[in-house]
PDB file of N, CA and C in Angstrom:
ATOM      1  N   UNK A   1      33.355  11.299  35.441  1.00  0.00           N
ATOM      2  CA  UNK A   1      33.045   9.946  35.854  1.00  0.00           C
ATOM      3  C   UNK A   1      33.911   9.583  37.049  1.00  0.00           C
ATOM      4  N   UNK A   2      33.379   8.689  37.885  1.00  0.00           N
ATOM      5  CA  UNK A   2      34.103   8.328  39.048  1.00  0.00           C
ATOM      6  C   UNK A   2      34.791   6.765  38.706  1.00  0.00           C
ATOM      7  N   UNK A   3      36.296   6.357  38.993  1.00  0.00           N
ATOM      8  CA  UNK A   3      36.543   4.740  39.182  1.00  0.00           C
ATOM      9  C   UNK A   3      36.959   4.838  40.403  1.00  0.00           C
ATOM     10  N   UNK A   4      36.899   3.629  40.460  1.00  0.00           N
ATOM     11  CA  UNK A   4      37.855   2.994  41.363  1.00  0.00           C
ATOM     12  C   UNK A   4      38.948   2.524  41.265  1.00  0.00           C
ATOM     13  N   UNK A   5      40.208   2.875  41.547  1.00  0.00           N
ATOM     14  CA  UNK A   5      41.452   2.546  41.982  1.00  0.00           C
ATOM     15  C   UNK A   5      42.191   1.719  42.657  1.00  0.00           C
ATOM     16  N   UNK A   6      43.273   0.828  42.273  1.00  0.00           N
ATOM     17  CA  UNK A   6      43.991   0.478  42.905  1.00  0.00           C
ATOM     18  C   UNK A   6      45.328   1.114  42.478  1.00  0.00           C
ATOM     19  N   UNK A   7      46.022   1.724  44.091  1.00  0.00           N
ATOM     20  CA  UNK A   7      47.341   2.251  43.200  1.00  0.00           C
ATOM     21  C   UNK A   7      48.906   1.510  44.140  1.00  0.00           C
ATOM     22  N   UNK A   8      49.413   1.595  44.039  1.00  0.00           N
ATOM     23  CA  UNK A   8      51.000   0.974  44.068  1.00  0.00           C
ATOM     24  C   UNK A   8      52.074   2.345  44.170  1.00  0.00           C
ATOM     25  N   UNK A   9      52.049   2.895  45.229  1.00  0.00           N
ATOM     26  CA  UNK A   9      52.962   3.662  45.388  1.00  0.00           C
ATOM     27  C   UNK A   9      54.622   3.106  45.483  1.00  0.00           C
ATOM     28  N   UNK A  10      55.445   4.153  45.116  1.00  0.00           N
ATOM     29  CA  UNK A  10      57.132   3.521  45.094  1.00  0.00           C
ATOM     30  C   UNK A  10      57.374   2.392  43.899  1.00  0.00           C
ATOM     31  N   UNK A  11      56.516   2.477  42.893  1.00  0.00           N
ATOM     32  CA  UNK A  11      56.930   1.669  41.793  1.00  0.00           C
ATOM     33  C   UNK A  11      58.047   2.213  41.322  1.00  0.00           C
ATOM     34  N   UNK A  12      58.648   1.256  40.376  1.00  0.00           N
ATOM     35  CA  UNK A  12      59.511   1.731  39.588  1.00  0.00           C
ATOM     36  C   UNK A  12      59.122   2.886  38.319  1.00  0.00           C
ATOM     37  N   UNK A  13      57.864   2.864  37.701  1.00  0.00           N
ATOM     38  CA  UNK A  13      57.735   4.057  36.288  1.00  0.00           C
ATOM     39  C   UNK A  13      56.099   3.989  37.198  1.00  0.00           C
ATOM     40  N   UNK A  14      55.860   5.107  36.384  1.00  0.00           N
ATOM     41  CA  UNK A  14      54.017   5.462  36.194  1.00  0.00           C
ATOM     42  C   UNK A  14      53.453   4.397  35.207  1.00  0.00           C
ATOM     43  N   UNK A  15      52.099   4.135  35.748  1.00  0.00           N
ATOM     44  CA  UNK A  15      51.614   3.528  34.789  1.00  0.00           C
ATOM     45  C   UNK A  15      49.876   3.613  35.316  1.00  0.00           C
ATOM     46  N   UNK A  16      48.918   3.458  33.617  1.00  0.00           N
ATOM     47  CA  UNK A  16      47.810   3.727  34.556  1.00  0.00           C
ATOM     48  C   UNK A  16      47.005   2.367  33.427  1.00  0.00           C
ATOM     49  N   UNK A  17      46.651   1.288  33.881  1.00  0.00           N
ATOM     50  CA  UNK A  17      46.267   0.407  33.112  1.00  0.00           C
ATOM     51  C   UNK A  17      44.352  -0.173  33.729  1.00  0.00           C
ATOM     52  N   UNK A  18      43.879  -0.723  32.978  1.00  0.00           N
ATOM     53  CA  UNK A  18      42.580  -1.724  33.109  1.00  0.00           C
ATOM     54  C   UNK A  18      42.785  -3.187  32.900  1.00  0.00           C
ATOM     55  N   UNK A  19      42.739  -3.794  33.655  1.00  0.00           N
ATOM     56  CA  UNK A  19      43.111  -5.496  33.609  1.00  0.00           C
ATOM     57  C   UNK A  19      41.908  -5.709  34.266  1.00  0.00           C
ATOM     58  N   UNK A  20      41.329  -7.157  33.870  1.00  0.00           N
ATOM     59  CA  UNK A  20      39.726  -7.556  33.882  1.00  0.00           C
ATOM     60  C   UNK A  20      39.189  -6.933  34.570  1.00  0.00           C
ATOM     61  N   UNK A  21      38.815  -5.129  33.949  1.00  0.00           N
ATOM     62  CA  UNK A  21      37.426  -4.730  34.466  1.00  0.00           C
ATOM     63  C   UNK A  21      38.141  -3.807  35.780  1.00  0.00           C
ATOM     64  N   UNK A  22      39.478  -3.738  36.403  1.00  0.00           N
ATOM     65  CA  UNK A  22      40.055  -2.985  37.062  1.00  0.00           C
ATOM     66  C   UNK A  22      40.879  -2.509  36.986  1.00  0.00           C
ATOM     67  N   UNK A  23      40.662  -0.915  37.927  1.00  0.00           N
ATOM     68  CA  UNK A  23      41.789   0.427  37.118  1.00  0.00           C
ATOM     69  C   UNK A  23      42.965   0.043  38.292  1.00  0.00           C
ATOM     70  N   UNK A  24      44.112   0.256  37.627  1.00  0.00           N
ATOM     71  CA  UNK A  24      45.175   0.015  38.921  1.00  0.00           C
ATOM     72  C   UNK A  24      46.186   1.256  38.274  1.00  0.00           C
ATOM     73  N   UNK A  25      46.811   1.859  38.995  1.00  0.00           N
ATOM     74  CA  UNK A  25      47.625   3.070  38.861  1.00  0.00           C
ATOM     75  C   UNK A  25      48.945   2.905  39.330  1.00  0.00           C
ATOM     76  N   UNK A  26      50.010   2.710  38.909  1.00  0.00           N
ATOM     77  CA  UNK A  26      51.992   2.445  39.889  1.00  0.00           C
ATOM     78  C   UNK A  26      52.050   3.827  39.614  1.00  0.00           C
ATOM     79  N   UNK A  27      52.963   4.361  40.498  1.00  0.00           N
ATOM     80  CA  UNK A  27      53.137   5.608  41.059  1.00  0.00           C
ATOM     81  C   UNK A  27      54.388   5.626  41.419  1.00  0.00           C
ATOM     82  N   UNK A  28      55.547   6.291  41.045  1.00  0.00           N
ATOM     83  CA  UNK A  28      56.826   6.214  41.499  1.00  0.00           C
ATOM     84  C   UNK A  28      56.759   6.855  42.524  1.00  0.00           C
ATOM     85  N   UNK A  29      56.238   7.872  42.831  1.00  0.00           N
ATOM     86  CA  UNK A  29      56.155   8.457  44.247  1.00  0.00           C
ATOM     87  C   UNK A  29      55.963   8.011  45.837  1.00  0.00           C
ATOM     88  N   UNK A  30      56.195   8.240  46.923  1.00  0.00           N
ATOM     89  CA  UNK A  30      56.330   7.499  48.085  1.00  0.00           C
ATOM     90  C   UNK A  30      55.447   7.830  48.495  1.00  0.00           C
ATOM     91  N   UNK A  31      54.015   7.312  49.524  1.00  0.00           N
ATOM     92  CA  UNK A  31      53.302   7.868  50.105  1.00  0.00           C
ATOM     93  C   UNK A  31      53.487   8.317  51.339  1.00  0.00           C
ATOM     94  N   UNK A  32      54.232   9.366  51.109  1.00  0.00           N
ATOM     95  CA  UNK A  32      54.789  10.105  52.216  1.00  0.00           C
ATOM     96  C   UNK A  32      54.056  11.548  52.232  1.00  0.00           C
ATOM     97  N   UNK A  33      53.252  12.468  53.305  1.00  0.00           N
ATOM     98  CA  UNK A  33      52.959  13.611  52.968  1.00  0.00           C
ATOM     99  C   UNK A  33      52.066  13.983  51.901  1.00  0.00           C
ATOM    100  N   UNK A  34      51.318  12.957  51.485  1.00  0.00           N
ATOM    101  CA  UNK A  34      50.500  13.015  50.487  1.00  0.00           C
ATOM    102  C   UNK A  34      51.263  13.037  48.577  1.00  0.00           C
ATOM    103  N   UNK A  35      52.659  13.052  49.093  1.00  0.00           N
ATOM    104  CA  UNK A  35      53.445  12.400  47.498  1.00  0.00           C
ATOM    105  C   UNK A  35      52.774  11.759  46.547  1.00  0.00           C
ATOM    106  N   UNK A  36      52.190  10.694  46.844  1.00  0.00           N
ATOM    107  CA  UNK A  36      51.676  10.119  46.143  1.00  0.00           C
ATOM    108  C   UNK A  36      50.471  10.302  45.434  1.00  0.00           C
ATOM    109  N   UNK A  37      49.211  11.012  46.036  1.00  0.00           N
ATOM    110  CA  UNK A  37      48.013  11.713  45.801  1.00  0.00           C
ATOM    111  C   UNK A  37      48.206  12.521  44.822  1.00  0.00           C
ATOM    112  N   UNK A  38      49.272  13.690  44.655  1.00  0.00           N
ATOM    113  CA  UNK A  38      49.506  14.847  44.435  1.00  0.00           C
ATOM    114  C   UNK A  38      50.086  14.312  42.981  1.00  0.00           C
ATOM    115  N   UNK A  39      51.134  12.905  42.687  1.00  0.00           N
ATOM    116  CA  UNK A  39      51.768  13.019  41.913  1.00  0.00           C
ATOM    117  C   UNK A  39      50.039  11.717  40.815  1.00  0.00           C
ATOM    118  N   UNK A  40      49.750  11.423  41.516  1.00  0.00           N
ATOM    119  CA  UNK A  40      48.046  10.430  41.105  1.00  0.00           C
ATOM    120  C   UNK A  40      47.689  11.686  40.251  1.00  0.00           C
ATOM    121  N   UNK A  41      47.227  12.824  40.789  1.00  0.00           N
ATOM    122  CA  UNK A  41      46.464  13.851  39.939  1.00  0.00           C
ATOM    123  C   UNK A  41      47.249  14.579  38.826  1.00  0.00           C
ATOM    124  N   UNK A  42      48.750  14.660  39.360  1.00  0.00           N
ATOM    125  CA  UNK A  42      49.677  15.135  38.386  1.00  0.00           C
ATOM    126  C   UNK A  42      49.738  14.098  36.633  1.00  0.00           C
ATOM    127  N   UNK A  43      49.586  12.859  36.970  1.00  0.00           N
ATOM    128  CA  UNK A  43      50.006  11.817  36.013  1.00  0.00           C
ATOM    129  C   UNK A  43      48.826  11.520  35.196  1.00  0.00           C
ATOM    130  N   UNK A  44      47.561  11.502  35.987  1.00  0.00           N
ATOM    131  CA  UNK A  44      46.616  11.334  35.312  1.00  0.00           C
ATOM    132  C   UNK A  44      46.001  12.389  34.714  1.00  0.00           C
ATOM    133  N   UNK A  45      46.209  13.581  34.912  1.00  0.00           N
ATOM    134  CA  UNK A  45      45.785  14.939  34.474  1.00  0.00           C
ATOM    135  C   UNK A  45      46.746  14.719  33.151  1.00  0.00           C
ATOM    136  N   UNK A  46      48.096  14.353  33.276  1.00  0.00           N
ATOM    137  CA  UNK A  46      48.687  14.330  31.845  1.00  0.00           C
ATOM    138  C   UNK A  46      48.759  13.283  31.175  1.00  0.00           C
ATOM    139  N   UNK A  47      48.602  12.295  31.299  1.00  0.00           N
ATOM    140  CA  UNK A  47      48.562  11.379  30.898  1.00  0.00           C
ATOM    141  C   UNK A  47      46.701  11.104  29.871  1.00  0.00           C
ATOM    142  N   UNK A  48      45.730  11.699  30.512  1.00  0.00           N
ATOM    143  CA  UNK A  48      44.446  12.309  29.978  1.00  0.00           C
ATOM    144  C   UNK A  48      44.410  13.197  28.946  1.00  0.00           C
ATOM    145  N   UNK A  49      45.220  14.253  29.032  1.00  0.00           N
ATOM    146  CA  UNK A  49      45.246  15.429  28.761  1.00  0.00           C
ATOM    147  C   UNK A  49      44.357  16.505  29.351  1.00  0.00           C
ATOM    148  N   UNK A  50      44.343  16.778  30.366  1.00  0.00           N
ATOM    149  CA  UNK A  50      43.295  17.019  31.176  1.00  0.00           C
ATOM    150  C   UNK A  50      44.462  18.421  31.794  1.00  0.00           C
ATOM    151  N   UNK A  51      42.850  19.325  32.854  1.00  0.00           N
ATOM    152  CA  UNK A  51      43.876  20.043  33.940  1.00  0.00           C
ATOM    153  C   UNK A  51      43.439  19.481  35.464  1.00  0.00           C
ATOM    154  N   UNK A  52      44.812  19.794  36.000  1.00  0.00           N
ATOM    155  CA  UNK A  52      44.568  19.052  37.299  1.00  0.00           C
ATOM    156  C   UNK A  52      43.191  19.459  37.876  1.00  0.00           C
ATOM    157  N   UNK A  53      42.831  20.265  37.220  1.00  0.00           N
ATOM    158  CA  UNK A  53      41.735  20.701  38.271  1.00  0.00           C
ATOM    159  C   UNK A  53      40.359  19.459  38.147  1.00  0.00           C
ATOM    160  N   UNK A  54      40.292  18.891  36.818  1.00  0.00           N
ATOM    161  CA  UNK A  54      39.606  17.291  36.386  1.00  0.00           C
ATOM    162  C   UNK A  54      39.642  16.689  37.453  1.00  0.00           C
ATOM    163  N   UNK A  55      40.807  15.973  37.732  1.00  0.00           N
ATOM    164  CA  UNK A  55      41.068  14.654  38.352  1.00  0.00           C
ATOM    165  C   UNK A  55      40.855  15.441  40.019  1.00  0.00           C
ATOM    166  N   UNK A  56      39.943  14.511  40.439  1.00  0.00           N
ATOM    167  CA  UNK A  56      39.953  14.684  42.317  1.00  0.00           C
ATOM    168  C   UNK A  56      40.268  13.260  42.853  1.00  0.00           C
ATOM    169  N   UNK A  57      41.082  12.683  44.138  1.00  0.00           N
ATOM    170  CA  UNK A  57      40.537  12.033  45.093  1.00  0.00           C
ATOM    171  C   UNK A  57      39.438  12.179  45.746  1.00  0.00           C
ATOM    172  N   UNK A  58      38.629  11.152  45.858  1.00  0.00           N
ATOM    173  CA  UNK A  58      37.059  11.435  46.291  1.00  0.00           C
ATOM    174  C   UNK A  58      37.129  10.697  47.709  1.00  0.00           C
ATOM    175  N   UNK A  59      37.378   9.581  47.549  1.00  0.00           N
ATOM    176  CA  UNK A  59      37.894   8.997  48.739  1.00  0.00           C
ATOM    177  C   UNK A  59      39.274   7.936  48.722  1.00  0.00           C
ATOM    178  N   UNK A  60      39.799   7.650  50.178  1.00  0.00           N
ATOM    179  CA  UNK A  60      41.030   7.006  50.276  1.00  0.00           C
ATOM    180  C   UNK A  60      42.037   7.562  49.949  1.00  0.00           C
ATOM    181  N   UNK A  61      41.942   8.765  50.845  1.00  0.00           N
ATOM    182  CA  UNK A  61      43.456   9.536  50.536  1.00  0.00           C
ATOM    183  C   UNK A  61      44.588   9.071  51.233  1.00  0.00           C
ATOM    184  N   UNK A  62      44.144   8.111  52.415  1.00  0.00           N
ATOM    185  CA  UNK A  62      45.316   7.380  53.317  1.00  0.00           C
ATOM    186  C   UNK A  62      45.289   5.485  53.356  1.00  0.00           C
ATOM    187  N   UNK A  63      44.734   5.378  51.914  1.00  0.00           N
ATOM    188  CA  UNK A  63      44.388   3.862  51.372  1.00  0.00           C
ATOM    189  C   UNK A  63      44.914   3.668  50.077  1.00  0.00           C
ATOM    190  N   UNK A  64      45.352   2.051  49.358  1.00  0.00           N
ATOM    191  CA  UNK A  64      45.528   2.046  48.146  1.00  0.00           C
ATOM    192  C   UNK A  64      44.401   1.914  47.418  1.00  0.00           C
ATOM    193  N   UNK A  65      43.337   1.804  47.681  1.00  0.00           N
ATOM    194  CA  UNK A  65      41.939   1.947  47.178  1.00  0.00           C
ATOM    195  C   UNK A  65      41.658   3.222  47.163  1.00  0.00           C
ATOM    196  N   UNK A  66      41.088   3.921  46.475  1.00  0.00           N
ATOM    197  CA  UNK A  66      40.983   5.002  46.210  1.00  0.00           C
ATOM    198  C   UNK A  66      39.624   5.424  44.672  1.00  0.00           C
ATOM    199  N   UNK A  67      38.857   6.066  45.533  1.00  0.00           N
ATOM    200  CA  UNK A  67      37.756   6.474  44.165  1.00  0.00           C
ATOM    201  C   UNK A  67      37.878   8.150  43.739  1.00  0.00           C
ATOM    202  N   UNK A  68      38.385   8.110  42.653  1.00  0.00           N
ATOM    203  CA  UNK A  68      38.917   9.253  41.856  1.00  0.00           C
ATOM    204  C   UNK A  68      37.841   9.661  40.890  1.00  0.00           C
ATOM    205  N   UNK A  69      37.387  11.002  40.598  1.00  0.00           N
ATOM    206  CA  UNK A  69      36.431  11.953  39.810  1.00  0.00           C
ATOM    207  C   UNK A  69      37.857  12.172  38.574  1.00  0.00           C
ATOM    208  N   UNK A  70      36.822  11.641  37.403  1.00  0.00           N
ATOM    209  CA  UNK A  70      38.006  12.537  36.508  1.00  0.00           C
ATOM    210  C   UNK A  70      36.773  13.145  35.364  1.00  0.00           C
ATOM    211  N   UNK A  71      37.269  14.224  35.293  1.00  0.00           N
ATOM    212  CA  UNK A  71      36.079  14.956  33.879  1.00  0.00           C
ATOM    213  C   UNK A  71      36.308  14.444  32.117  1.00  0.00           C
ATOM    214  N   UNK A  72      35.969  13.138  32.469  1.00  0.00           N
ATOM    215  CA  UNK A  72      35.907  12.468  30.964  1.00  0.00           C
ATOM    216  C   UNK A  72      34.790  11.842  31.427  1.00  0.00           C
ATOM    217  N   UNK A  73      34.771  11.391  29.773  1.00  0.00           N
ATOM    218  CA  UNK A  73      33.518  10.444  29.518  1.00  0.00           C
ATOM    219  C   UNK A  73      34.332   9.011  29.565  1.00  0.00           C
ATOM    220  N   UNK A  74      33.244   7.641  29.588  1.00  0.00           N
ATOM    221  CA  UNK A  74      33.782   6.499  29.422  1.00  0.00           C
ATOM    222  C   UNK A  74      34.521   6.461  28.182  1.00  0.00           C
ATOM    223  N   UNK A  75      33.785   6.675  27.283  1.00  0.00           N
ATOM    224  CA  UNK A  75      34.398   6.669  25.488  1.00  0.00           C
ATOM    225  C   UNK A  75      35.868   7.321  25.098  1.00  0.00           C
ATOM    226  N   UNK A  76      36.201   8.098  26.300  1.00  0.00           N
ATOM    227  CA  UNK A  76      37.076   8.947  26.201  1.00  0.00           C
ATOM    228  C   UNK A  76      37.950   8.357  26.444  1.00  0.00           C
ATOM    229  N   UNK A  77      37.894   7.826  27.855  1.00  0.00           N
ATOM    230  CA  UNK A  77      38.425   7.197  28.527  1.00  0.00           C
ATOM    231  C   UNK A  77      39.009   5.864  28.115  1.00  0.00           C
ATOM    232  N   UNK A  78      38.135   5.085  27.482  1.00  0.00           N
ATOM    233  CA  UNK A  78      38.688   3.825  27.044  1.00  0.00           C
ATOM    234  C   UNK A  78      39.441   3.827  25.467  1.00  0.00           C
ATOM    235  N   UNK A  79      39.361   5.014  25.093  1.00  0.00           N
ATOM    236  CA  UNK A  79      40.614   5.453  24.511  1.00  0.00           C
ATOM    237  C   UNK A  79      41.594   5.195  24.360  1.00  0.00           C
ATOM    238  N   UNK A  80      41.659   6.012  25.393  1.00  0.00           N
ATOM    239  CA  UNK A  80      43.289   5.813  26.456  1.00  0.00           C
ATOM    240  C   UNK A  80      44.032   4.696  26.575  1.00  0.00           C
ATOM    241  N   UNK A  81      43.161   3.349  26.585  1.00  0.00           N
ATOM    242  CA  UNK A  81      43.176   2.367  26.999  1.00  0.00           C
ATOM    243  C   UNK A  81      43.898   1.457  25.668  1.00  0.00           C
ATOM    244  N   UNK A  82      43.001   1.939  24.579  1.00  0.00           N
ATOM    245  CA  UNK A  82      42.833   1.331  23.322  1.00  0.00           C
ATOM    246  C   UNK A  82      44.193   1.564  22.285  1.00  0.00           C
ATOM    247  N   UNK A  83      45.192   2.178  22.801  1.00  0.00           N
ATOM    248  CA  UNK A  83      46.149   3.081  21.674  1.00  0.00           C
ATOM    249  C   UNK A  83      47.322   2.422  21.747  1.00  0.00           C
TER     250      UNK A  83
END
């Protein structure tokens, strides 16, 4: 499934939440050199339980908007959400 993203690079912790109806992602990483992208697929691949190879940037690799492919289902997904 594809979302849409909002992410927050240089936060203080990871975090990957849904607040009314939107995915937003904090990222301790700097978007420097693609840091931040790299550590997006790293966090959400584990944080899923997934392999990185799941999670893609699809678009906005040099934006905080960003639409990400991840190989789950919604049900799966809102899981995640639910625990």
């Amino acid at each position: 499934m594809n979302i849409e993203v909002k992410v927050t690079a240089g936060a203080k912790s990871n975090s990957f939440k849904l607040e009314n109806g939107a995915y937003s992602i904090r990222i301790m990483a700097k978007a420097i050199d693609g840091k931040a992208n790299k550590a997006i697929i790293d966090f959400l691949a584990y944080e899923l339980n997934l392999k990185k190879r799941d999670v893609e940037i699809l678009k906005g690799e040099k934006s905080s908007k960003k639409l990400i492919s991840i190989n789950i289902d919604e049900k799966n997904l809102q899981k995640y959400f639910n625990k």
